[in-house]
N, C-alpha and C. Protein backbone atom coordinates (compact mmCIF):
# COMPACT_ATOMS: atom_id res chain seq x y z
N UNK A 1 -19.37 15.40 -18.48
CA UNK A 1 -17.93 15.27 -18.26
C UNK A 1 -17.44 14.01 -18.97
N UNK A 2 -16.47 14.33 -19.53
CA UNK A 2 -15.40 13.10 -20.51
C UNK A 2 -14.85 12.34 -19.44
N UNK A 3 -15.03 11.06 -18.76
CA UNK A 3 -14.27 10.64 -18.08
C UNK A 3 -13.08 9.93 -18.72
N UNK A 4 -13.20 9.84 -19.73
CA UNK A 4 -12.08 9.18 -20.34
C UNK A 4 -11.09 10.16 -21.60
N UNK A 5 -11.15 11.14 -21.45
CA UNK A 5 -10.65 12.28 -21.98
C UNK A 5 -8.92 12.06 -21.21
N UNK A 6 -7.87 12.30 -22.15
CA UNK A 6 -6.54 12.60 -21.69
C UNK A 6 -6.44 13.69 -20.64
N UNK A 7 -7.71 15.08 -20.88
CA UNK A 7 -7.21 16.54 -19.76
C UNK A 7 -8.12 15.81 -18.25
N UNK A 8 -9.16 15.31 -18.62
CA UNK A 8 -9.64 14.83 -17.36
C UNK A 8 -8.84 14.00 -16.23
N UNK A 9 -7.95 12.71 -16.95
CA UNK A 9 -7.23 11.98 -16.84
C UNK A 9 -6.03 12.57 -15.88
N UNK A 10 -5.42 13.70 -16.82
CA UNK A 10 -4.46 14.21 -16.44
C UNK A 10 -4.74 15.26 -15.03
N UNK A 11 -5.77 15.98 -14.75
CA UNK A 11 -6.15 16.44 -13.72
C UNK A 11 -6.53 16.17 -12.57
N UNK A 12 -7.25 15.13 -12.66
CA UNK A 12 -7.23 13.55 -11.61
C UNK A 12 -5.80 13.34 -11.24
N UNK A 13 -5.39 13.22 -11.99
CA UNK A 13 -3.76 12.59 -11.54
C UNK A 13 -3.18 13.49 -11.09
N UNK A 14 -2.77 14.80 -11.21
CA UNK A 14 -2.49 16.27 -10.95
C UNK A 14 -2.85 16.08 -8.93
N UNK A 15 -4.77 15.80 -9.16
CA UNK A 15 -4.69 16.59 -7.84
C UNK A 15 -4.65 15.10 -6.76
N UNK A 16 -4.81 13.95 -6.99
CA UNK A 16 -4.71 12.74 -6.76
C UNK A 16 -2.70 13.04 -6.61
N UNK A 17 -1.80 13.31 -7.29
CA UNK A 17 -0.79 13.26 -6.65
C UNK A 17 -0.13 14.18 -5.54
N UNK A 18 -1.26 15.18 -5.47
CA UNK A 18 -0.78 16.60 -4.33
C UNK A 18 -0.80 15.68 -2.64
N UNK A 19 -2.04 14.51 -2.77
CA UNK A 19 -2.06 13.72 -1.44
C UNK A 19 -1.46 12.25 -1.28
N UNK A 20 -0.91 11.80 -2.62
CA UNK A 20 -0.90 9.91 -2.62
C UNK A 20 0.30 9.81 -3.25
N UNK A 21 0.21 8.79 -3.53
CA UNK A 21 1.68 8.38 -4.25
C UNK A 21 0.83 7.18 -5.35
N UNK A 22 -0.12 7.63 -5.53
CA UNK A 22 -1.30 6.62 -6.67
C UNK A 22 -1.18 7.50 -7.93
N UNK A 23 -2.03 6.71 -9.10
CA UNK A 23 -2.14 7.72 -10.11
C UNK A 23 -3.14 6.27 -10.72
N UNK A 24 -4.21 7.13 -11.85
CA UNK A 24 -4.50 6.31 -12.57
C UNK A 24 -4.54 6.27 -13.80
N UNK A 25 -4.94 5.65 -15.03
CA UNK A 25 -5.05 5.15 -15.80
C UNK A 25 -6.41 4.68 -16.43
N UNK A 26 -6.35 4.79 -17.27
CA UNK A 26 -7.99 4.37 -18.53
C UNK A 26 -7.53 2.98 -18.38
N UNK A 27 -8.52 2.27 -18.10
CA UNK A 27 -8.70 0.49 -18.03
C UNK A 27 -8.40 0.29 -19.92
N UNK A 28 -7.73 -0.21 -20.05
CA UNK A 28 -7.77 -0.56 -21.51
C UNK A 28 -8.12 -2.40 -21.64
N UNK A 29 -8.27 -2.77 -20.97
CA UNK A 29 -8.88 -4.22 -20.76
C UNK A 29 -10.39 -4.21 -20.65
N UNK A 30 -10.62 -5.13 -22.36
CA UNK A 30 -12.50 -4.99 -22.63
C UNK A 30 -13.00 -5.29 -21.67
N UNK A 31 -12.79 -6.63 -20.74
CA UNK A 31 -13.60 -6.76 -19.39
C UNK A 31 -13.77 -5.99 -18.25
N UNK A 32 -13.72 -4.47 -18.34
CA UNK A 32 -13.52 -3.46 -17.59
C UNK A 32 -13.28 -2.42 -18.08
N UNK A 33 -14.20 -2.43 -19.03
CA UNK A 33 -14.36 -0.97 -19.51
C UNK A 33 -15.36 -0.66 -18.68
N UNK A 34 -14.97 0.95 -18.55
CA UNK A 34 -15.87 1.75 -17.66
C UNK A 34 -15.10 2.03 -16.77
N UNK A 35 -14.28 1.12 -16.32
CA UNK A 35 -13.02 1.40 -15.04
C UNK A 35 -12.04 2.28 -15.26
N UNK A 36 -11.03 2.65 -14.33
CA UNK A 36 -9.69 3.02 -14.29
C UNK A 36 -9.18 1.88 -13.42
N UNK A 37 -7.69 1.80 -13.70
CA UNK A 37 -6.82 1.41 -13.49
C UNK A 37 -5.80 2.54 -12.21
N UNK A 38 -5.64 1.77 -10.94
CA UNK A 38 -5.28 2.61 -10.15
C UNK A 38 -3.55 2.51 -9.93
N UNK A 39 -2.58 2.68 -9.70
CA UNK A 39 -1.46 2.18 -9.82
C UNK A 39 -1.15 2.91 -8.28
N UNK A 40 0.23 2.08 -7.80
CA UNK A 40 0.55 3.02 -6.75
C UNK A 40 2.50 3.02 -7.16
N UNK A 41 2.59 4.65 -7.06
CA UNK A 41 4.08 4.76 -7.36
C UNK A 41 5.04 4.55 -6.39
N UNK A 42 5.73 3.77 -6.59
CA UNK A 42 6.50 3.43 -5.73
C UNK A 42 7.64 4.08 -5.38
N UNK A 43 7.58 4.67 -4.11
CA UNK A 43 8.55 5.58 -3.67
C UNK A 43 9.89 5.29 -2.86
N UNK A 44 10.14 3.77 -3.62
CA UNK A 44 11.67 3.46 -3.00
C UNK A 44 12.67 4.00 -3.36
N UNK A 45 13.77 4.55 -2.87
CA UNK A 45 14.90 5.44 -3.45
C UNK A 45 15.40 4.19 -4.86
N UNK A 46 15.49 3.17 -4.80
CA UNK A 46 16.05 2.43 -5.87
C UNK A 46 15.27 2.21 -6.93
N UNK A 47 13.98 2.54 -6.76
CA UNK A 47 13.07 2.96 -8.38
C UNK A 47 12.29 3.42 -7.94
N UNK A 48 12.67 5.19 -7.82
CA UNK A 48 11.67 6.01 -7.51
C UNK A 48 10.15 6.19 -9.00
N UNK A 49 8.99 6.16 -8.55
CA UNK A 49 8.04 6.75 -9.57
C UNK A 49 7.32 4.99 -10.29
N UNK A 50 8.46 4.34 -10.11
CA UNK A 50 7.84 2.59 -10.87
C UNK A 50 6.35 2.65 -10.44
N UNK A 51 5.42 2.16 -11.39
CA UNK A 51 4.08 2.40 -11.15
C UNK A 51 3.59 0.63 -10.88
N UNK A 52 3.00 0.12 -9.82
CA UNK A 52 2.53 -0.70 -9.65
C UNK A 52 0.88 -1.14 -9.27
N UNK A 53 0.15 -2.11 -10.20
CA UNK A 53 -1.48 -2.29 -10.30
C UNK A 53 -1.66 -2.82 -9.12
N UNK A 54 -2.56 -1.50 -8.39
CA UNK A 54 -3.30 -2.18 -7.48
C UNK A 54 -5.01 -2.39 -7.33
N UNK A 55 -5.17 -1.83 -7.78
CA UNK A 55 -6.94 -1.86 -8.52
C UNK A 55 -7.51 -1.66 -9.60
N UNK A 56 -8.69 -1.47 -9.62
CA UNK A 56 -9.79 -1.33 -10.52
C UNK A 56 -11.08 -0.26 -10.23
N UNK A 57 -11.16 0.97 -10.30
CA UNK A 57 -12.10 1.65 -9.82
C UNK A 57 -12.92 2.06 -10.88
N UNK A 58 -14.43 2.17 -10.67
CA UNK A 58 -15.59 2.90 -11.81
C UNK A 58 -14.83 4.14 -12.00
N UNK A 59 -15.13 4.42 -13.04
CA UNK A 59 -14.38 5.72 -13.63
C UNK A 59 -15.00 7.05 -13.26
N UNK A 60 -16.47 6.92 -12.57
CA UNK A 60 -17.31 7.93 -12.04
C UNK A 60 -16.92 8.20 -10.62
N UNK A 61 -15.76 7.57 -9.85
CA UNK A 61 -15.25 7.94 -8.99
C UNK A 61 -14.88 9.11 -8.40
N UNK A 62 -15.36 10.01 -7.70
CA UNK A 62 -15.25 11.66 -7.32
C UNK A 62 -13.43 11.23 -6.94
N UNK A 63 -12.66 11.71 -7.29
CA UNK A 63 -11.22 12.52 -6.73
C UNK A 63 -11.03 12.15 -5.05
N UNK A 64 -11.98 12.89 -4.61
CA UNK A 64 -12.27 12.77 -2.97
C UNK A 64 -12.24 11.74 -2.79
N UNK A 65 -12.96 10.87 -3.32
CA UNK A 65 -12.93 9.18 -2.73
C UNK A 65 -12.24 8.70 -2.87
N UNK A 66 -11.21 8.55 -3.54
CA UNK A 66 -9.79 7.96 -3.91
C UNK A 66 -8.86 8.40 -3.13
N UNK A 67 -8.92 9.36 -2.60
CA UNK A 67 -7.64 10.18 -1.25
C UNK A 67 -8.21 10.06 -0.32
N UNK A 68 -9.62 9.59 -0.04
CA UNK A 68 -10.12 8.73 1.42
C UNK A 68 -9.50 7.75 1.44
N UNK A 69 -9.80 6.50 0.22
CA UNK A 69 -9.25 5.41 0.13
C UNK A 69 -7.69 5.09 0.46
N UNK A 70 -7.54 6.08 -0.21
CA UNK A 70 -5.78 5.72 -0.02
C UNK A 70 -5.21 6.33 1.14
N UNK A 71 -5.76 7.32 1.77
CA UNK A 71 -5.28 7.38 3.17
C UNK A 71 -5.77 6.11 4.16
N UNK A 72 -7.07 5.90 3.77
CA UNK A 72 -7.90 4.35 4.44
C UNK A 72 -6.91 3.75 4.53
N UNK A 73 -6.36 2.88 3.48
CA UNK A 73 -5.78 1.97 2.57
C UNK A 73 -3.80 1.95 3.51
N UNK A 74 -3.48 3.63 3.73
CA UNK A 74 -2.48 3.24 3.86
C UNK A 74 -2.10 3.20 5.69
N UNK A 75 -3.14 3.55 6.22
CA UNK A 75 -3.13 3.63 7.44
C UNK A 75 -3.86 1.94 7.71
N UNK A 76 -4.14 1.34 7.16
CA UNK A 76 -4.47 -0.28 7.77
C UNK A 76 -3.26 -1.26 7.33
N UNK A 77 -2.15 -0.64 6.38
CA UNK A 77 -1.18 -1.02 6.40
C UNK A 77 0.11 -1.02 7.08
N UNK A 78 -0.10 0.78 7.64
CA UNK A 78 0.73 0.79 8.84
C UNK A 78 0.37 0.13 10.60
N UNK A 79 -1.08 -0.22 10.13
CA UNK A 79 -1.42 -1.19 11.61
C UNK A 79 -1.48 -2.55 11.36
N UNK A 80 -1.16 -3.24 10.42
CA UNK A 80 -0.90 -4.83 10.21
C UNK A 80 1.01 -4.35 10.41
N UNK A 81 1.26 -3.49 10.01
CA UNK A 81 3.04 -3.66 10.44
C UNK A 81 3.37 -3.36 11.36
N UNK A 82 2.07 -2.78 12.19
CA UNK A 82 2.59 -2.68 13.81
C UNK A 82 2.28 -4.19 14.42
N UNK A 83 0.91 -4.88 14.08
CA UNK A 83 0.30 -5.81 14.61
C UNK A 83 1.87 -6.93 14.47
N UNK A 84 2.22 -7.03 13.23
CA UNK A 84 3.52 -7.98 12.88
C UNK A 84 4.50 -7.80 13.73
N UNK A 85 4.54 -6.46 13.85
CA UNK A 85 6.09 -6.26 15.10
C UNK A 85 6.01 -6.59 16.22
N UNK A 86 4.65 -6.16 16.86
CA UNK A 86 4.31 -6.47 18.11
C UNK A 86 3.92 -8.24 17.89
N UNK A 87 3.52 -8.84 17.42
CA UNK A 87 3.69 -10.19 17.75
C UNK A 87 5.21 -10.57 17.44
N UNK A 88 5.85 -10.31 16.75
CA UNK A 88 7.16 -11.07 16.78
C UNK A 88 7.72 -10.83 17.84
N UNK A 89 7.99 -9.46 18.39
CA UNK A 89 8.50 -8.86 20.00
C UNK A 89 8.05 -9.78 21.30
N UNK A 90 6.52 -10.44 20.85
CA UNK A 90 5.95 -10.89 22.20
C UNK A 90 6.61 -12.12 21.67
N UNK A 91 6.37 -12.75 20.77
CA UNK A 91 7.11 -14.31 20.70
C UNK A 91 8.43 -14.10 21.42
N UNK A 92 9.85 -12.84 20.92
CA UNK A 92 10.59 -13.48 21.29
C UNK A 92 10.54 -13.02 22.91
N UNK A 93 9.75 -12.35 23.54
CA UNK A 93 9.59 -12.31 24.67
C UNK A 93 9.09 -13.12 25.58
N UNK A 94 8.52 -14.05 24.79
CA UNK A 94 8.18 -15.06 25.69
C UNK A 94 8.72 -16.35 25.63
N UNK A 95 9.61 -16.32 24.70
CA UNK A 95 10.71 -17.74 24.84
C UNK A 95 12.26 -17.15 24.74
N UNK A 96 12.72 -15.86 25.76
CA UNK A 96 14.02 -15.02 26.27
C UNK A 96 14.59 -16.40 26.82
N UNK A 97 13.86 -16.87 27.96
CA UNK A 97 13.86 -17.46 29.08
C UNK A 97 14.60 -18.93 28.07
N UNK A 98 14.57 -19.23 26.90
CA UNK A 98 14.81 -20.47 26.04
C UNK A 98 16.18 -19.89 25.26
N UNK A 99 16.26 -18.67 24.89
CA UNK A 99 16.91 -18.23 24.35
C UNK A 99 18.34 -17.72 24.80
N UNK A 100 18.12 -17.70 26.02
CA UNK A 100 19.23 -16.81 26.25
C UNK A 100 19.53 -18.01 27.69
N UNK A 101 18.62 -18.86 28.02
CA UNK A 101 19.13 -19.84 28.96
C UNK A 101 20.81 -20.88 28.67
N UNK A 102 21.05 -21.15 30.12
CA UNK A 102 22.23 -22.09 29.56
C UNK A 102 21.84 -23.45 29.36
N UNK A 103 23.06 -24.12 28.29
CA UNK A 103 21.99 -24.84 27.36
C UNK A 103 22.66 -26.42 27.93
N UNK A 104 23.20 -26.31 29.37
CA UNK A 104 23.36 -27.46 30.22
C UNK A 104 24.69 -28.26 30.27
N UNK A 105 25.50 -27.70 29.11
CA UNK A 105 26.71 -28.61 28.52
C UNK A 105 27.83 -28.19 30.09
N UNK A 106 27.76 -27.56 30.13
CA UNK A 106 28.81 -26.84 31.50
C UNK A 106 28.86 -27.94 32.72
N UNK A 107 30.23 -28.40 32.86
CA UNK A 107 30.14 -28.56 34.61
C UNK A 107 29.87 -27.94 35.60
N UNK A 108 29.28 -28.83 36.38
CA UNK A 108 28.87 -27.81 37.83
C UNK A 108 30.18 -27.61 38.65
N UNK A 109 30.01 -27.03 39.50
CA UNK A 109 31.01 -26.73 40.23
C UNK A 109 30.73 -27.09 41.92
C-alpha cells in the first residue's frame, strides 16, 4: 500500500470525515517524514472548514485508530469544560455569601 499516494490520502480523508471534523495531510517537513499531518476543521459558523495543526501521526496509522483518537480526544475535552464550569459555579458558590452581602455603608435603624 502507497501511503503517501494522493487516492490513499484522499480515502483516509473520505472515511476519516464520515466520523470527525479532522483530515490529514502528507508531512511535508524533512524532520517527519514518514508522518501525516493531522488538522482539525474547524466548525465555527464564522470560518466554517479552516483547517487547524494539531498533530503528527506515523503514516501506517489504520483509519480506525484515528476515529478512536478523536472521539478519545474529543470527549476529554468535553470533561475539562465540564471540570472548568463546575469549579467556577463552586467558587462563585462559595463566596454568594461575599457577593451578594450588604457591604455595611447603610444606617441602622
Amino acid at each position: 500500500m502507497n501511503y503517501k499516494s494522493a487516492e490513499y490520502i484522499k480515502q483516509y480523508n473520505e472515511e476519516l470525515g464520515r466520523d470527525t471534523h479532522w483530515e490529514i495531510r502528507l508531512c511535508s517537513d524533512e524532520e517527519r517524514e514518514g508522518f501525516f499531518e493531522i488538522y482539525h476543521l474547524n466548525t465555527h459558523p464564522s470560518d466554517p472548514g479552516k483547517a487547524v495543526l494539531i498533530g503528527y501521526l506515523p503514516i501506517a496509522t489504520p483509519i480506525e485508530t484515528l476515529i478512536g483518537m478523536e472521539s478519545l480526544c474529543h470527549n476529554y475535552y468535553n470533561f475539562g469544560q465540564m471540570v472548568g464550569i463546575k469549579s467556577h459555579v463552586n467558587f462563585l458558590m462559595g463566596h454568594q455569601d461575599t457577593l451578594f452581602a450588604d457591604n455595611g455603608d447603610e444606617t441602622k435603624a
